[in-house]
Protein backbone atom coordinates (compact mmCIF):
# COMPACT_ATOMS: atom_id res chain seq x y z
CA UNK A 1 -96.66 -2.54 -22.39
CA UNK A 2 -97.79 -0.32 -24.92
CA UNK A 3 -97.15 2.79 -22.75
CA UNK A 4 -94.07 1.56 -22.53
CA UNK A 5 -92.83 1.21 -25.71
CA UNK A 6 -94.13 4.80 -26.61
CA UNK A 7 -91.56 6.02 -23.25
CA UNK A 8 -89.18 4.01 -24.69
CA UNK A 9 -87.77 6.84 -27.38
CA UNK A 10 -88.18 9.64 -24.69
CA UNK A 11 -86.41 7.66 -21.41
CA UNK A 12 -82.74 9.17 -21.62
CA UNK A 13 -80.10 9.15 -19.30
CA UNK A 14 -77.05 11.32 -18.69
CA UNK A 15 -73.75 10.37 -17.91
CA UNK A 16 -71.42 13.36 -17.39
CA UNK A 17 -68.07 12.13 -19.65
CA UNK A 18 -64.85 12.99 -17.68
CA UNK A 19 -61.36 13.09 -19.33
CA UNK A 20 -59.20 10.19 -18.52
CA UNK A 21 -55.91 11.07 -16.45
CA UNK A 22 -52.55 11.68 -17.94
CA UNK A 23 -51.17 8.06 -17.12
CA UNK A 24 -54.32 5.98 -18.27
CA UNK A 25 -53.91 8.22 -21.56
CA UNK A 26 -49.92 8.27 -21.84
CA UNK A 27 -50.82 4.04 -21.76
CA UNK A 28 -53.71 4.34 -24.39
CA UNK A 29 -51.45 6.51 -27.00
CA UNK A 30 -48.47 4.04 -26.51
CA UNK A 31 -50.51 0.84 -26.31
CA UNK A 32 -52.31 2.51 -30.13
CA UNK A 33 -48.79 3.25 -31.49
CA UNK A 34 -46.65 0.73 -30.31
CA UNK A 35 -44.01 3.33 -29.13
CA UNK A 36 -42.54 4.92 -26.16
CA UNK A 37 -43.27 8.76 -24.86
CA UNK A 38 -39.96 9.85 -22.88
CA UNK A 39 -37.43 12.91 -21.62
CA UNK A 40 -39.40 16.00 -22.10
CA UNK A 41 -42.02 14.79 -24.72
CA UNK A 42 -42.94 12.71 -21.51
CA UNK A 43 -43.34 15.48 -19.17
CA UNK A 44 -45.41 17.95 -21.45
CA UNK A 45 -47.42 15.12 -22.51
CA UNK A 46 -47.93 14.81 -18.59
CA UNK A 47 -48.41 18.29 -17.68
CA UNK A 48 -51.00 19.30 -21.21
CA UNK A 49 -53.17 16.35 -19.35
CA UNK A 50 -52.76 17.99 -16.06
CA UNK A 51 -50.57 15.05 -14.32
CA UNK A 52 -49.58 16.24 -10.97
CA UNK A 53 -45.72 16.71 -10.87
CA UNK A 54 -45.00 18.30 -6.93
CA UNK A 55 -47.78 16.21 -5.38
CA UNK A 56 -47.88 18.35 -2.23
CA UNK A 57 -51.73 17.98 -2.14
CA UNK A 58 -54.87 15.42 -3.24
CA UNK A 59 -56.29 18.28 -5.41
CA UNK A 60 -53.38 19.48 -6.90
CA UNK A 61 -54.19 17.46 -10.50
CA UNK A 62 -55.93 19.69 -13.22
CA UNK A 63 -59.37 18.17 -14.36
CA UNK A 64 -60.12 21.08 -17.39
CA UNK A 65 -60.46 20.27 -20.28
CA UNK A 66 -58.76 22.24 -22.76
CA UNK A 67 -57.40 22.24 -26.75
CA UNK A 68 -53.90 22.08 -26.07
CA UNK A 69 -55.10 18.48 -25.31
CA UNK A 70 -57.14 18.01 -28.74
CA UNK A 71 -53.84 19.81 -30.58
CA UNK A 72 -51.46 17.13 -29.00
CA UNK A 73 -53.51 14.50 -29.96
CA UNK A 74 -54.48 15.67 -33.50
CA UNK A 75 -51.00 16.97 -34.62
CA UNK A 76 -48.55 17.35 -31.97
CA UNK A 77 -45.10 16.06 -33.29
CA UNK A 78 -45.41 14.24 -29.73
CA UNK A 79 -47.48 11.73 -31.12
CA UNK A 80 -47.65 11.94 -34.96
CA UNK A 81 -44.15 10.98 -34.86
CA UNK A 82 -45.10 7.62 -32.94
CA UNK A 83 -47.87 6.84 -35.19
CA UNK A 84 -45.71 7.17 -38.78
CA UNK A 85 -43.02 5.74 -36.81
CA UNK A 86 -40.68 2.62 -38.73
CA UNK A 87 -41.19 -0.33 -36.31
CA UNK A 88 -44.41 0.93 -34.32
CA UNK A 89 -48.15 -0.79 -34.58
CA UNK A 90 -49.39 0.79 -37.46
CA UNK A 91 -46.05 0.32 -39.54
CA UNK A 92 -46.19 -3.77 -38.91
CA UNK A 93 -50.06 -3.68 -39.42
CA UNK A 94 -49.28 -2.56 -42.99
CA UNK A 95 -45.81 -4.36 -43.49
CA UNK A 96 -48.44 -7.17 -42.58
CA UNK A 97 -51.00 -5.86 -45.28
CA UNK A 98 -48.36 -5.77 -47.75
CA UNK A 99 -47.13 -9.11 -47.20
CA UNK A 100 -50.76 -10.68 -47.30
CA UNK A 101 -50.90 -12.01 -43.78
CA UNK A 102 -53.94 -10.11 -42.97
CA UNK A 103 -56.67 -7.41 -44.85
CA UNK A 104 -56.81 -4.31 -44.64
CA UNK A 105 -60.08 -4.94 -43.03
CA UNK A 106 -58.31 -6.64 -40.18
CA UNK A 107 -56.05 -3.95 -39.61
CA UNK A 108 -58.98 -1.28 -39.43
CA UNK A 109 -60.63 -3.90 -36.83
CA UNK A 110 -57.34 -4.10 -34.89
CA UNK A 111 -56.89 -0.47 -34.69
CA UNK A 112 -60.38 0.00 -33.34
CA UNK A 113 -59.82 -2.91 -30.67
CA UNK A 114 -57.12 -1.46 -29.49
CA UNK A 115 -58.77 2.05 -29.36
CA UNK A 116 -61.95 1.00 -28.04
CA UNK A 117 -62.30 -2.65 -27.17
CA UNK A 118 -65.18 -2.84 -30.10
CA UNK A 119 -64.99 -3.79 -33.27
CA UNK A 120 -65.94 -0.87 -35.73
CA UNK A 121 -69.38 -0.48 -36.74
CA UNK A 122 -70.26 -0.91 -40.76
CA UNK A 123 -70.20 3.22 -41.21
CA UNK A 124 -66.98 3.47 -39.36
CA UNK A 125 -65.50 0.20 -41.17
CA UNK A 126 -66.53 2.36 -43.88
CA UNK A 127 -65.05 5.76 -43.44
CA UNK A 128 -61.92 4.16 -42.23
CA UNK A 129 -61.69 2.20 -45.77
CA UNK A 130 -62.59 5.12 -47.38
CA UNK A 131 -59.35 7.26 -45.69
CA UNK A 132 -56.80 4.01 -46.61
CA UNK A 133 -58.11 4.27 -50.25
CA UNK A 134 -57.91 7.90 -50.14
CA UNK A 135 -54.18 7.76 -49.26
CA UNK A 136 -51.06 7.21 -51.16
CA UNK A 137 -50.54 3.67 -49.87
CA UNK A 138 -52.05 1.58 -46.93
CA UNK A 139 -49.50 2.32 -44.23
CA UNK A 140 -50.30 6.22 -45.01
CA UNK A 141 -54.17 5.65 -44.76
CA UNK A 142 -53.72 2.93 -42.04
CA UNK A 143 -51.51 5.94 -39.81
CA UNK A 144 -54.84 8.80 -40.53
CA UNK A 145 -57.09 6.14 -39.43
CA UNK A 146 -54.85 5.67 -35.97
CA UNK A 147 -54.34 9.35 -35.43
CA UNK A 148 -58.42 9.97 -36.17
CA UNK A 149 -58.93 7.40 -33.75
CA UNK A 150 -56.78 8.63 -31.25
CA UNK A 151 -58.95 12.67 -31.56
CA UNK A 152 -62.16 10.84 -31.05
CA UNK A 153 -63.68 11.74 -27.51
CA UNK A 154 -64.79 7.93 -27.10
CA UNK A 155 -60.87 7.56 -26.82
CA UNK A 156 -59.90 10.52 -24.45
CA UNK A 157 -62.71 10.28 -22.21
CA UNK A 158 -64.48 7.60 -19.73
């Protein structure tokens, strides 16, 4: 047992992360802001995440990774505009703020639900208080905290 608890520091395991496909991530980004991708937003959205568009064999669909995927995420007009958006999640979490109906705390926790099925830990809960009392108002601080989520690896890969 002993030897055993001195391993248990040094036993590691590797599991190779792999990006998640355009569709599954199309989903997550809609299902964080509450909006819709479409026209040509859609398709470039579709292609930056290497979604197969002729189909005309099994390995036609583009695993690399690249930045043009971190850019969209971080500050692509693409999706900033459907996380500030009037009507979208993070608009009725704070309209819901403002009206008292739930904490800011619960809104951090509902962001991180829906970005990773887990409730935040208390250094995340932290820094993401921290940004929404950093910003001009909640809904400001409660859209950085969405669009941080959303350039976290734990949310664009499996």
């Amino acid at each position: 047992s002993s030897y055993a608890d001195s391993l248990s520091d040094e036993l590691l395991a590797r599991r190779p992360l792999r990006r998640h496909h355009a569709e599954t991530m199309n989903a997550a980004v809609l299902e964080m802001t509450g909006g819709t991708i479409g026209g040509n937003d859609l398709d470039f959205f579709r292609q930056t995440f290497g979604f197969p568009f002729n189909r005309e064999t099994v390995a036609e669909r583009v695993e690399a990774v690249n930045m043009s995927q971190a850019f969209l995420l971080m500050n692509s007009p693409v999706v900033q505009d459907l996380v500030s958006a009037n009507g979208g999640k993070v608009a009725t979490l704070a309209t819901q703020v403002g009206a008292g109906t739930i904490t800011i705390d619960q809104a951090v926790t509902t962001l991180f639900e829906t970005a990773f099925a887990r409730t935040p830990d208390a250094n995340e809960r932290q820094c993401a208080m921290d940004t929404i009392n950093g910003a001009a108002n909640a809904r400001e601080g409660l859209e950085d905290v969405a669009a941080v989520l959303m350039s976290t690896t734990e949310f664009v890969m499996r």
